[in-house]
C-alpha atoms as a PDB file:
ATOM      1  CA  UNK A   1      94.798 122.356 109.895  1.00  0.00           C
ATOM      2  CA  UNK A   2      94.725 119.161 111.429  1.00  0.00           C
ATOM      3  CA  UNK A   3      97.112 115.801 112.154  1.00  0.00           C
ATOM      4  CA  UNK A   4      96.376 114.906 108.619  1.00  0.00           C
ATOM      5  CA  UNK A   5      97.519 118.366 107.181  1.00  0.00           C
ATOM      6  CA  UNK A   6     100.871 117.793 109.113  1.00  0.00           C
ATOM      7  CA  UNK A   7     101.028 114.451 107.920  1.00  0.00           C
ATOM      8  CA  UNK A   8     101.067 115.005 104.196  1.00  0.00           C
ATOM      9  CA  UNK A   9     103.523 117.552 104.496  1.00  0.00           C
ATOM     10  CA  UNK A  10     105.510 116.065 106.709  1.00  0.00           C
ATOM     11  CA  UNK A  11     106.016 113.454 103.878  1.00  0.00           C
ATOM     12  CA  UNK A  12     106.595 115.783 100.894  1.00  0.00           C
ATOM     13  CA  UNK A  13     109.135 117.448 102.899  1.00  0.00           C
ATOM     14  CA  UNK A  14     111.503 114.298 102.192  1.00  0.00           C
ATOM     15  CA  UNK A  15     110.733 114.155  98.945  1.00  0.00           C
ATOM     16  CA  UNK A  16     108.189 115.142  96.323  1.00  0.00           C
ATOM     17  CA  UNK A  17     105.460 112.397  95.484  1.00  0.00           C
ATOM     18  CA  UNK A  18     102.378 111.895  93.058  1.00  0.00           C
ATOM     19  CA  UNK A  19      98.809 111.461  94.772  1.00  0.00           C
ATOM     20  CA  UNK A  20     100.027 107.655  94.538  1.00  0.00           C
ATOM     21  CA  UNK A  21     102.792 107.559  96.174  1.00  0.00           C
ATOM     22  CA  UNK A  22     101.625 110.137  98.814  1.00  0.00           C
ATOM     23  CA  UNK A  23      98.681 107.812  99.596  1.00  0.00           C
ATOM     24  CA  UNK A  24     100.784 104.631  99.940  1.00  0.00           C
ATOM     25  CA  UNK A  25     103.467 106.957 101.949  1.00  0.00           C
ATOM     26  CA  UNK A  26     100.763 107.861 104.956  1.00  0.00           C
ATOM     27  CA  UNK A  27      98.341 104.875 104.748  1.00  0.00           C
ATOM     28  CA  UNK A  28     100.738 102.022 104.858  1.00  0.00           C
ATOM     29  CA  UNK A  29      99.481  99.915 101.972  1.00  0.00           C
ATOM     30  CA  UNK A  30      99.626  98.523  98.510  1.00  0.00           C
ATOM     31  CA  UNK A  31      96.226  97.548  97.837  1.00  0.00           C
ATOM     32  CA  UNK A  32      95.075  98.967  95.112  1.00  0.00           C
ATOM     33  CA  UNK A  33      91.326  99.718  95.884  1.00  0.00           C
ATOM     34  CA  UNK A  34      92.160 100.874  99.380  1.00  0.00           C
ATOM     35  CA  UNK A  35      94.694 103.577  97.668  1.00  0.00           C
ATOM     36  CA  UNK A  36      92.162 104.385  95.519  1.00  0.00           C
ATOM     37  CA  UNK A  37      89.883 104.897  98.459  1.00  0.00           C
ATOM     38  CA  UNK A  38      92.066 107.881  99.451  1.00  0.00           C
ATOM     39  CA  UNK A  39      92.373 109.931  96.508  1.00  0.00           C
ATOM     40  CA  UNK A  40      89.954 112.097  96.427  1.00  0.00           C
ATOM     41  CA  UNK A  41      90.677 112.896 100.733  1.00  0.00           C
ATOM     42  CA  UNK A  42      94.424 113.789  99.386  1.00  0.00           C
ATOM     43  CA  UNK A  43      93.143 115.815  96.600  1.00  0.00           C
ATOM     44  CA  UNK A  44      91.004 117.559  98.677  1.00  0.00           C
ATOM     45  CA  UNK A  45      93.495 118.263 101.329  1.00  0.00           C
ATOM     46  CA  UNK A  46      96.469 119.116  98.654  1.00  0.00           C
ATOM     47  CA  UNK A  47      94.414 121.434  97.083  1.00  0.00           C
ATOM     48  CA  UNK A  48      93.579 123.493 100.369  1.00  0.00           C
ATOM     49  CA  UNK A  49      97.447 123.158 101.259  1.00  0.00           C
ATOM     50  CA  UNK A  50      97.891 124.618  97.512  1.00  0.00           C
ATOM     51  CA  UNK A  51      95.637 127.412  98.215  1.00  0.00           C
ATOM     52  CA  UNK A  52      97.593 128.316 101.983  1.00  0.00           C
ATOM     53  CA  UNK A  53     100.850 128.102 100.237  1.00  0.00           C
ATOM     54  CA  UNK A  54     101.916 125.457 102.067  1.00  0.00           C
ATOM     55  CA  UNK A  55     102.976 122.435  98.890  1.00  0.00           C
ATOM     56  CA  UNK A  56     102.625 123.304  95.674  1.00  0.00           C
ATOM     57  CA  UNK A  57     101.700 121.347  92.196  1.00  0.00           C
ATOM     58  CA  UNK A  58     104.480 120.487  89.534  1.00  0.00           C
ATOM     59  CA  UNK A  59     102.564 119.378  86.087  1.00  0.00           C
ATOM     60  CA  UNK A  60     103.198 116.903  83.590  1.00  0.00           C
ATOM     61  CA  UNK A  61     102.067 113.549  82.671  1.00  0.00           C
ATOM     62  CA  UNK A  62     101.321 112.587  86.912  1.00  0.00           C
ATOM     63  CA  UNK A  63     101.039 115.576  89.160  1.00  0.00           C
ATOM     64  CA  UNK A  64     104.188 116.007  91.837  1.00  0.00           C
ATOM     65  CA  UNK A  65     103.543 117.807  94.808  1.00  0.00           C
ATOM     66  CA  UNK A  66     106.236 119.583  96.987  1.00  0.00           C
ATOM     67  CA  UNK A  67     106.826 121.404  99.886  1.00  0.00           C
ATOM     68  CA  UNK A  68     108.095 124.699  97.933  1.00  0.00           C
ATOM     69  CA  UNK A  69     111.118 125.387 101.006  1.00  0.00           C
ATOM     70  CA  UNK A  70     112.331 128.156  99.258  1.00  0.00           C
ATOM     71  CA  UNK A  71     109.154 130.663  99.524  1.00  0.00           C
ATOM     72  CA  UNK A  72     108.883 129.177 103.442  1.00  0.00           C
ATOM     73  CA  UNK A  73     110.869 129.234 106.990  1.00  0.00           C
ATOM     74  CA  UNK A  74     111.223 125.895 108.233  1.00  0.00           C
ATOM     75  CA  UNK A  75     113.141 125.183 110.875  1.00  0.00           C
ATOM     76  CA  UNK A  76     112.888 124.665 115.044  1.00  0.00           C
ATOM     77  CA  UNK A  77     110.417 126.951 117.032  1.00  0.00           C
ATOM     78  CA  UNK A  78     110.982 127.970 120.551  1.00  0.00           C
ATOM     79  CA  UNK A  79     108.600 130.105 122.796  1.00  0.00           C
ATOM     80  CA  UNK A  80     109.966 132.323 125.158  1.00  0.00           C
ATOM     81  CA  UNK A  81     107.828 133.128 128.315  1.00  0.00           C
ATOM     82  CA  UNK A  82     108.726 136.212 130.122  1.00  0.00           C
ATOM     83  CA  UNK A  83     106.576 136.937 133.576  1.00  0.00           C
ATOM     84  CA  UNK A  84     109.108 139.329 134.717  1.00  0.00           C
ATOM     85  CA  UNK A  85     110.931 137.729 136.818  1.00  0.00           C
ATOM     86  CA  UNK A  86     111.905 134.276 135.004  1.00  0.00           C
ATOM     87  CA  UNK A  87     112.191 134.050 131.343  1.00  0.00           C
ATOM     88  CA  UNK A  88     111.779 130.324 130.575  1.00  0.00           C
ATOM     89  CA  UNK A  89     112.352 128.734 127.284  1.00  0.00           C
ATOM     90  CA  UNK A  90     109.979 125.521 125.844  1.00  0.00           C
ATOM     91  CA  UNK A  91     111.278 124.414 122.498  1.00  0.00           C
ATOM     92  CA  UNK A  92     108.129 123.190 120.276  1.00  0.00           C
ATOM     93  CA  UNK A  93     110.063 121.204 117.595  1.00  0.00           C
ATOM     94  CA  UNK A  94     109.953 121.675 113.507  1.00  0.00           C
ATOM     95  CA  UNK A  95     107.782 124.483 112.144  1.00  0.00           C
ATOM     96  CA  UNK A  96     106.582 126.003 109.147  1.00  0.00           C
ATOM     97  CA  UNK A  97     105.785 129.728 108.324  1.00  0.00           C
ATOM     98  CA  UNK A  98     104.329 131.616 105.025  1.00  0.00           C
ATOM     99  CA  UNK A  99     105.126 135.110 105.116  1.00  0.00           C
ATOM    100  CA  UNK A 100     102.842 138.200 102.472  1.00  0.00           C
ATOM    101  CA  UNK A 101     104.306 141.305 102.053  1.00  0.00           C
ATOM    102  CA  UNK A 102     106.326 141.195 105.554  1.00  0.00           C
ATOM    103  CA  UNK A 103     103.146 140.005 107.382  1.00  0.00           C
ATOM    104  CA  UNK A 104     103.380 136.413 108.707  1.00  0.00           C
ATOM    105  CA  UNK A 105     100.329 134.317 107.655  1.00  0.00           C
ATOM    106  CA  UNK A 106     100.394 130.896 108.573  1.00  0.00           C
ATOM    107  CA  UNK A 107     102.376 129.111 111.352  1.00  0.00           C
ATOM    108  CA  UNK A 108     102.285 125.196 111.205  1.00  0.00           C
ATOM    109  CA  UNK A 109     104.034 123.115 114.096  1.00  0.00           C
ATOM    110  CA  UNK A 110     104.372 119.817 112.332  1.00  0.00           C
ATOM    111  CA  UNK A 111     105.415 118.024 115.509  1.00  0.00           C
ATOM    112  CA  UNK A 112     103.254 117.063 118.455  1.00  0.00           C
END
């Protein structure tokens, strides 16, 4: 998982959004060659997301993708630090976490 991984769903977690709208979402354009350009790098990256768990595909006519929030935890993480003597508290911001058969799998902090 990198920046990239976080970004994409970061942006289907405010709404769900066709390979189209994705790409004009994170790369800031309208052109229609340089969306084109970043297809097949969403594709790619949607489809390894698919396989984690982590968005998910909706069919029809133009493929949706989602964020599917009721299979995951998302909400704030904090880490607690215990040496002993102090216990101190560092909050690490918005989080996401797939869970199999009461095992967690994957942990995603989706803010720097």
């Amino acid at each position: 998982m990198d920046e990239s991984d976080r970004d994409i769903i970061d942006a289907l977690l405010t709404r769900e959004q066709t390979v189209h709208e994705l790409s004009k979402t994170l790369f800031k354009t309208d052109d229609a060659w340089e969306l084109r350009k970043h297809y097949s790098f969403l594709r790619y990256r949607l489809g390894r997301l698919a396989e984690d768990g982590l968005v998910r595909r909706r069919g029809g006519r133009k493929a949706v993708y989602y964020v599917p929030l009721e299979d995951l935890m998302y909400g704030k993480a904090r880490l607690l630090v215990d040496n002993g003597s102090n216990v101190i508290e560092l909050e690490l911001g918005k989080v996401l976490v797939t869970e199999k058969d009461g095992e967690i799998q994957t942990v995603l902090l989706l803010q720097k």
